[in-house]
N, C-alpha and C. Protein backbone atom coordinates (compact mmCIF):
# COMPACT_ATOMS: atom_id res chain seq x y z
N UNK A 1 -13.34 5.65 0.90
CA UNK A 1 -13.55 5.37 2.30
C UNK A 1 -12.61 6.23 3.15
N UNK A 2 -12.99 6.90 3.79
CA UNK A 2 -12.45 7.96 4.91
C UNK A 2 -11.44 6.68 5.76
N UNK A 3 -9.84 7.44 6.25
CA UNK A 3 -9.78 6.23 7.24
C UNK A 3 -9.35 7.47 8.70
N UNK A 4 -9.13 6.26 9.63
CA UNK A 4 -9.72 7.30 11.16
C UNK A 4 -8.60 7.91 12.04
N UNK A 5 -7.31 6.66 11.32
CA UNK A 5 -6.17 6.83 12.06
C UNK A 5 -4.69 6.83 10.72
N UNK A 6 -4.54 7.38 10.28
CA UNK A 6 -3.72 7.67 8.86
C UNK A 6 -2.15 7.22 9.95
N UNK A 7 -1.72 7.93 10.74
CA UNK A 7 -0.55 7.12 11.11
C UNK A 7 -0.34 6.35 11.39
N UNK A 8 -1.58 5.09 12.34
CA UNK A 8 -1.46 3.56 12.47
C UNK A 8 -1.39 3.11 11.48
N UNK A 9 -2.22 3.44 9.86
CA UNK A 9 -1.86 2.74 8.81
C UNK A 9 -0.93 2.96 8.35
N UNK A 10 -0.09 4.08 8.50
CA UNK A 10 1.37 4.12 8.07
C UNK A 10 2.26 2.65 8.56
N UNK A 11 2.47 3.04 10.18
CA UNK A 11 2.91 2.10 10.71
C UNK A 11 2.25 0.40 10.52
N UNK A 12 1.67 0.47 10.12
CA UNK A 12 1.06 -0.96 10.15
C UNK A 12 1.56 -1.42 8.87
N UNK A 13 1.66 -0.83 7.85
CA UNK A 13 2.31 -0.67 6.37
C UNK A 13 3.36 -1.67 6.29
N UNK A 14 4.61 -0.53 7.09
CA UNK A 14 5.91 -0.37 7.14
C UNK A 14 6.16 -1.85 7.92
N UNK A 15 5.61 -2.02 9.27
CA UNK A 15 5.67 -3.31 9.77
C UNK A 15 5.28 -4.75 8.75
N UNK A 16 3.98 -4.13 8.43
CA UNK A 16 3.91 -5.44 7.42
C UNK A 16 4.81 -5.79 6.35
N UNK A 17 5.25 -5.34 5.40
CA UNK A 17 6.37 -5.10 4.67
C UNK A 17 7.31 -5.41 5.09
N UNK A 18 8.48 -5.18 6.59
CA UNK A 18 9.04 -5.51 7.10
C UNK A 18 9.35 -7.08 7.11
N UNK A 19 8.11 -7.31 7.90
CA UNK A 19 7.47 -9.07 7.78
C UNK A 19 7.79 -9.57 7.04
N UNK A 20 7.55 -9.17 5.51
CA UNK A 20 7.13 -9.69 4.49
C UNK A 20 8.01 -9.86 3.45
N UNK A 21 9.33 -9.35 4.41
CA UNK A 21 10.45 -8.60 3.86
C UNK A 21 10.85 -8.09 2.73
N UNK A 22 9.84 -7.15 1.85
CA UNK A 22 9.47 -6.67 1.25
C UNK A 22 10.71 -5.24 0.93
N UNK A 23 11.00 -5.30 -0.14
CA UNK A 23 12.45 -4.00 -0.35
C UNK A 23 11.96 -2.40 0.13
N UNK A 24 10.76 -2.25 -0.47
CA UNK A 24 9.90 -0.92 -0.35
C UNK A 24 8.40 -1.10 -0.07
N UNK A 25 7.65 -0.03 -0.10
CA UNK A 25 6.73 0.06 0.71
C UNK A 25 6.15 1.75 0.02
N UNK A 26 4.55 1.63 -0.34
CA UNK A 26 4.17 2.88 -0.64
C UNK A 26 3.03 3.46 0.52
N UNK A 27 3.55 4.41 0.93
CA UNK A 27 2.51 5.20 1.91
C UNK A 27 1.70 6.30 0.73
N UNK A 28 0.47 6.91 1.22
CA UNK A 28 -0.07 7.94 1.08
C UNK A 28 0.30 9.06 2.05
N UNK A 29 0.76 9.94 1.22
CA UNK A 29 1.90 11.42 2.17
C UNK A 29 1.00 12.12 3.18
N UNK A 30 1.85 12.69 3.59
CA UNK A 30 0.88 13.82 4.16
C UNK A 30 2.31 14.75 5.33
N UNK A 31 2.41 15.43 5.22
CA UNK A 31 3.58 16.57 6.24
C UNK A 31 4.24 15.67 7.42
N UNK A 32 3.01 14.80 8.04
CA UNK A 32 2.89 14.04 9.41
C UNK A 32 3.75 13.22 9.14
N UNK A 33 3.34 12.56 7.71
CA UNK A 33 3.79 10.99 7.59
C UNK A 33 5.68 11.31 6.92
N UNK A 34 5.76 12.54 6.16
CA UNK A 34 7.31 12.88 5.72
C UNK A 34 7.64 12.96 7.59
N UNK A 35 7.72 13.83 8.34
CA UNK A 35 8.32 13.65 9.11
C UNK A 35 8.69 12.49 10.05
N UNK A 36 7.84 11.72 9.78
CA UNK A 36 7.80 9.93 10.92
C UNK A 36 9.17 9.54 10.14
N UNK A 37 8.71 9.45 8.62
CA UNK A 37 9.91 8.66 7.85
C UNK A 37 11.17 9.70 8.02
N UNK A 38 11.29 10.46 7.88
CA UNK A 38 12.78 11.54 8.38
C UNK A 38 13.36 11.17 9.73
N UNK A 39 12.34 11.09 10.67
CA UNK A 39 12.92 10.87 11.77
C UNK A 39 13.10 9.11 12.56
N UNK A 40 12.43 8.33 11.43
CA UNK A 40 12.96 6.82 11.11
C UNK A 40 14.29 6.51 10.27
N UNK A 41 14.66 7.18 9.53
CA UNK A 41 15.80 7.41 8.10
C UNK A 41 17.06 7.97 8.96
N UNK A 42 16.93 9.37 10.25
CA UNK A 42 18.25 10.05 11.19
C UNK A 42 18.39 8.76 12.16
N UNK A 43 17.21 7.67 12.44
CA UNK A 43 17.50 7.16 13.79
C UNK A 43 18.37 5.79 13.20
N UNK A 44 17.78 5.77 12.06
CA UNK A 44 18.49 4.31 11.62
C UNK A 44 17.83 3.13 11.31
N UNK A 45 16.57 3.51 11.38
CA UNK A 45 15.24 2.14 11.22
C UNK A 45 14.76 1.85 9.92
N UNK A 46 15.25 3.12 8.94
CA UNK A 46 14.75 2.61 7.42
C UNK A 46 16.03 3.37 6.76
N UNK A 47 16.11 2.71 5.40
CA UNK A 47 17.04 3.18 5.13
C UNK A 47 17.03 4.70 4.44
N UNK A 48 15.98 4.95 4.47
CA UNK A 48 15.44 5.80 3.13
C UNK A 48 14.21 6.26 2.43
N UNK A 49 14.05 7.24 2.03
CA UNK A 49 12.22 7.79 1.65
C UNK A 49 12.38 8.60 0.58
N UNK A 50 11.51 8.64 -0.22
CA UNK A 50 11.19 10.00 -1.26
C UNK A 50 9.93 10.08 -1.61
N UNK A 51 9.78 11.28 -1.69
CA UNK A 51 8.36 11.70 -1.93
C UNK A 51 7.95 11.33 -3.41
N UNK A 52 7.01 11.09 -4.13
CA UNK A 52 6.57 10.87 -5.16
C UNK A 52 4.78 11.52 -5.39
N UNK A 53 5.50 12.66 -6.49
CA UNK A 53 4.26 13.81 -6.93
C UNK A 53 3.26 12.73 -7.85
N UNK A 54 2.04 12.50 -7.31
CA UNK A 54 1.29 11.17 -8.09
C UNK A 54 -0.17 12.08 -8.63
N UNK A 55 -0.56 11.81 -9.94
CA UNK A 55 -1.36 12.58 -10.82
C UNK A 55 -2.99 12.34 -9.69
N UNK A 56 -2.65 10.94 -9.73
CA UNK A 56 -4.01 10.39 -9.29
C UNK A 56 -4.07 10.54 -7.75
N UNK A 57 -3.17 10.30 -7.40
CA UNK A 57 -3.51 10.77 -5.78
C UNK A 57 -2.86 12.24 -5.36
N UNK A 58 -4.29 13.08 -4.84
CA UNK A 58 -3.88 14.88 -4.83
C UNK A 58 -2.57 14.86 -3.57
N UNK A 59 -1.79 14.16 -2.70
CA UNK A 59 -1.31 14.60 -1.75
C UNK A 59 0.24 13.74 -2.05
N UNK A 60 0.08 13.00 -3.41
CA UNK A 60 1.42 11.97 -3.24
C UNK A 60 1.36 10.96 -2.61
N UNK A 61 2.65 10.55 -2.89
CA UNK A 61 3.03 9.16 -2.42
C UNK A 61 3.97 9.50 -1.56
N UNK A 62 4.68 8.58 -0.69
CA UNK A 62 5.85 8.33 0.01
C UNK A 62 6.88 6.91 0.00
N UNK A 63 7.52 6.66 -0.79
CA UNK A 63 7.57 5.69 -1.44
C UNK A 63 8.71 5.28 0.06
N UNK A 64 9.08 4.04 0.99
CA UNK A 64 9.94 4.08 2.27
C UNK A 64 10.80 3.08 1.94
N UNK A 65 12.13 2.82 1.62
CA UNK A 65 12.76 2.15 1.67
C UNK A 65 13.49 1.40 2.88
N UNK A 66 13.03 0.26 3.04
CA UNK A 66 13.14 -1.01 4.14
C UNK A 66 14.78 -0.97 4.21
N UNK A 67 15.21 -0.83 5.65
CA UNK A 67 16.36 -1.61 5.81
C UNK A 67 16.71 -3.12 6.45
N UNK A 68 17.39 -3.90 6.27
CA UNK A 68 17.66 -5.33 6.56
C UNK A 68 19.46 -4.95 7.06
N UNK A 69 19.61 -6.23 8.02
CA UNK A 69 21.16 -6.57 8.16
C UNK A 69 20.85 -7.77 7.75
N UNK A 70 22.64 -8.21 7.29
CA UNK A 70 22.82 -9.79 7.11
C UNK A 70 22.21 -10.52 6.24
N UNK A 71 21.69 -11.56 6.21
CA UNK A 71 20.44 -12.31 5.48
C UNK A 71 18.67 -11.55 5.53
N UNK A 72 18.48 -10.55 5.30
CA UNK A 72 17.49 -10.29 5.71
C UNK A 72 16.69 -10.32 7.22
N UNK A 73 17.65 -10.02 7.73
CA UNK A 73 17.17 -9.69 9.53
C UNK A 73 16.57 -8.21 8.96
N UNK A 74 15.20 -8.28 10.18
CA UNK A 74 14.76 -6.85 10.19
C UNK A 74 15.39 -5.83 10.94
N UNK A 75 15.72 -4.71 10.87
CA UNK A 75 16.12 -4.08 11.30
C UNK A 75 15.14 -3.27 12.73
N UNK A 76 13.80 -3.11 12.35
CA UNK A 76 12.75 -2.88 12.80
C UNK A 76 11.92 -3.90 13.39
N UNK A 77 12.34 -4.19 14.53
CA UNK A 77 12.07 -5.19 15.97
C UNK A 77 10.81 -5.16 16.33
N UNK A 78 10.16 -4.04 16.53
CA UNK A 78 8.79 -3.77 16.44
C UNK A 78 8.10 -2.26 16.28
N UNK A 79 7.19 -1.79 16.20
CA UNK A 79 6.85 -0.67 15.99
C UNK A 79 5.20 -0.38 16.54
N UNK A 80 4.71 0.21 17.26
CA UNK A 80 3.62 0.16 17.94
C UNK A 80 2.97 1.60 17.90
N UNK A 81 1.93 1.86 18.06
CA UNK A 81 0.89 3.31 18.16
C UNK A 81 0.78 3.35 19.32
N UNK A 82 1.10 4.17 19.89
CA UNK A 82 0.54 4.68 21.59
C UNK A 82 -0.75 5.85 21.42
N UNK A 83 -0.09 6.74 20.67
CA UNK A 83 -1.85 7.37 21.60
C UNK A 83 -2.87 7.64 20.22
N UNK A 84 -3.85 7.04 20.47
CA UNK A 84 -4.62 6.90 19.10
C UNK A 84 -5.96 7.77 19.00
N UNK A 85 -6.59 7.84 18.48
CA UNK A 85 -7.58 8.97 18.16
C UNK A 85 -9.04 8.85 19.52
N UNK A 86 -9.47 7.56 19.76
CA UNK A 86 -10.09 7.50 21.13
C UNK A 86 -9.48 7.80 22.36
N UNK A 87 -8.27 7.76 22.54
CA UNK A 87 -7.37 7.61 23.90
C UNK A 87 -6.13 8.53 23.13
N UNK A 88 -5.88 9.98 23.49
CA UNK A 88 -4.66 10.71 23.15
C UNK A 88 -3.40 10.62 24.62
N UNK A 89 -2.54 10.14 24.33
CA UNK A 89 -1.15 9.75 25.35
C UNK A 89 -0.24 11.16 25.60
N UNK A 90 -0.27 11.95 26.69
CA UNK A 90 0.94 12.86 26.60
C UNK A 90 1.57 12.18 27.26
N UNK A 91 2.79 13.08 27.48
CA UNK A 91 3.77 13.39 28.25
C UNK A 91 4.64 14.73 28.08
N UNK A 92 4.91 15.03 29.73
CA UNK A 92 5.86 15.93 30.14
C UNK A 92 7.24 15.92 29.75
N UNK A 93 8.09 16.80 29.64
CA UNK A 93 9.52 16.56 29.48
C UNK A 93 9.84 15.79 30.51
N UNK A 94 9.43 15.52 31.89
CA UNK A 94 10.33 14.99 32.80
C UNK A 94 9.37 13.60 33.02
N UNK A 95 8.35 13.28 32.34
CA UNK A 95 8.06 11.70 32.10
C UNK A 95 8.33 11.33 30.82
N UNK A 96 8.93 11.83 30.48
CA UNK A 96 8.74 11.34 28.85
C UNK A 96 9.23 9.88 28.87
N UNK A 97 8.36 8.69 27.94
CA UNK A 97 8.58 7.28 27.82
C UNK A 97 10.26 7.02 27.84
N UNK A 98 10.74 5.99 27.89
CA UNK A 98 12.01 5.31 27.70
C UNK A 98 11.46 4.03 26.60
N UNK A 99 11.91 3.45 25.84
CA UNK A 99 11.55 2.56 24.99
C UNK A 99 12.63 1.58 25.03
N UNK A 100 12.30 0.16 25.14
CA UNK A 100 13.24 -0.65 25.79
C UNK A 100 14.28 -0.22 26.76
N UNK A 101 14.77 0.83 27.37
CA UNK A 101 15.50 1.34 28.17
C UNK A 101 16.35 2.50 27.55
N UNK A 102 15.69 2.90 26.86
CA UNK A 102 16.91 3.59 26.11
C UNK A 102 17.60 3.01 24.77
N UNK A 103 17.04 1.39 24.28
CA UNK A 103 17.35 1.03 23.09
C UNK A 103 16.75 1.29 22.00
N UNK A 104 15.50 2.25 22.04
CA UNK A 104 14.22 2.51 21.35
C UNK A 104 14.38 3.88 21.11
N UNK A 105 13.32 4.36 20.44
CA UNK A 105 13.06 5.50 20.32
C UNK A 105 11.39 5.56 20.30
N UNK A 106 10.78 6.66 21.14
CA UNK A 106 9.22 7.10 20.95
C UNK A 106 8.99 8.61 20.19
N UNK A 107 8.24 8.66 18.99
CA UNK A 107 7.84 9.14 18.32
C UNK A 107 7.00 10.37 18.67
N UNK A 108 7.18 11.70 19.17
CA UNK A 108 6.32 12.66 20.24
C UNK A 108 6.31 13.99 19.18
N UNK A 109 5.13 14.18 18.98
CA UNK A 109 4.76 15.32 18.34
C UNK A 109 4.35 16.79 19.53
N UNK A 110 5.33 17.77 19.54
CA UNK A 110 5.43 18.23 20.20
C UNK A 110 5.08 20.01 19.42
N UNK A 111 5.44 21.04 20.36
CA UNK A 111 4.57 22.63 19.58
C UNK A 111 5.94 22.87 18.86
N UNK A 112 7.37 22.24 19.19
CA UNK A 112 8.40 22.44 18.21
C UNK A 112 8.39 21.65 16.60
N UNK A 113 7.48 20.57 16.67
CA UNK A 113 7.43 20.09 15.50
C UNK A 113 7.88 18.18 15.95
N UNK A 114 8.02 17.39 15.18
CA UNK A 114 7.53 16.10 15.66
C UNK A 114 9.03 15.73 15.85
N UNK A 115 9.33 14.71 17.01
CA UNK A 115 10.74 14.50 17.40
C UNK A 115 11.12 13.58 18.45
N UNK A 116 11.97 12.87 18.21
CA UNK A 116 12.55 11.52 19.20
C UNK A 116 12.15 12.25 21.03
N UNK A 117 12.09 11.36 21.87
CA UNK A 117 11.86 11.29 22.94
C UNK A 117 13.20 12.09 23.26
N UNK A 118 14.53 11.75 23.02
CA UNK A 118 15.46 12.22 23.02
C UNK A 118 15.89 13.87 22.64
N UNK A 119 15.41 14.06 22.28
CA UNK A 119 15.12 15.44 21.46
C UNK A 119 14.17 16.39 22.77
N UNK A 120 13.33 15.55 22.47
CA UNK A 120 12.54 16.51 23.32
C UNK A 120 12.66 16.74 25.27
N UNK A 121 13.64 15.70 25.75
CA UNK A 121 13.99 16.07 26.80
C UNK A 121 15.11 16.73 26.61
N UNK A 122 15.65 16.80 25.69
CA UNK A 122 17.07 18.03 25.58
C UNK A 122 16.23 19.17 25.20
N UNK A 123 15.41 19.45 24.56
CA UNK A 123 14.93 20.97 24.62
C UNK A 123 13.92 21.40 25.61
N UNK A 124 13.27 20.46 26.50
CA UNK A 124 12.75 20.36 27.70
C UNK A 124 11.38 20.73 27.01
N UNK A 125 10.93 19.91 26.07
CA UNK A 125 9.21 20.15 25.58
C UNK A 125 8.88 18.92 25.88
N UNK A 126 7.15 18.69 26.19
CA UNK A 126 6.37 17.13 26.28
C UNK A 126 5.21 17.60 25.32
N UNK A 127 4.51 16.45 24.81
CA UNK A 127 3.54 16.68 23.55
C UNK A 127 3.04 15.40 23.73
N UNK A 128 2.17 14.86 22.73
CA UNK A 128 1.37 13.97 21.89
C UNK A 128 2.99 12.58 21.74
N UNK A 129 2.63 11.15 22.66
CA UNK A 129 3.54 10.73 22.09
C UNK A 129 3.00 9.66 21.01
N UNK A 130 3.22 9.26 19.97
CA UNK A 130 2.47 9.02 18.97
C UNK A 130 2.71 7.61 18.57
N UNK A 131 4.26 7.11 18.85
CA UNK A 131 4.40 5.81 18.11
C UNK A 131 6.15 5.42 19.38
N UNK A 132 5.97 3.89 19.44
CA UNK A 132 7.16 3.65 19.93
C UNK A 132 8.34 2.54 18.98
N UNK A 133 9.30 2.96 18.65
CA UNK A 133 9.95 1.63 17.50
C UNK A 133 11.22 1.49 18.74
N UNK A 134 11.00 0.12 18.11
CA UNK A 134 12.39 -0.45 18.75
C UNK A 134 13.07 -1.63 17.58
């Protein structure tokens, strides 16, 4: 079965798991999906990722290691898709989202390559913003 939106099911994954409070979590890879988890792993929202070369599936795995504080508090508050394959979301460097005020981070795939909201008003690029975590 073809699916339509490969990064909402990432994210929908990772959230559920979260929930479920679940230690790890297996994605199906893809360039898109290593960079979400790289730039979830620098911000502080998971603890951790590795790729896994899988016989049966041609593109791999991404195997994401969940972070928790304390008793199993989530670390990952929420996580949402903004611009999805019917409805694509830009933004400019000088609108670019704020996510809870600055306690968040939004997920913006930009012509430098995919990168925090933060990022991309310091190099003054706007793109595709793709996902918001807080």
């Amino acid at each position: 079965m073809q699916m339509s939106d490969v990064i909402a099911d990432m994210l929908t994954r990772i959230r559920n798991a979260s929930t479920a409070k679940h230690a790890t979590v297996d994605i199906p890879a893809s360039n898109m999906k290593k960079s979400i988890a790289e730039i979830l792993t620098k911000e502080g929202y998971i603890a951790g990722y590795e790729f896994i070369a899988d016989e049966t599936r041609k593109q791999g795995t991404i195997r994401v290691t969940l972070k928790y504080t304390g008793k199993k508090v989530q670390v990952i508050r929420g996580i949402r898709r903004v611009s999805k394959p019917g409805l694509r979301i830009y933004a400019g460097c000088e609108d670019m989202p704020r996510v809870m005020n600055g306690l968040g981070i939004a997920i913006v795939s930009t012509s430098k390559g995919i990168m925090t909201d933060k990022q991309a008003r310091k190099e003054k690029v706007g793109g595709e913003v793709i996902a918001f975590v807080w």
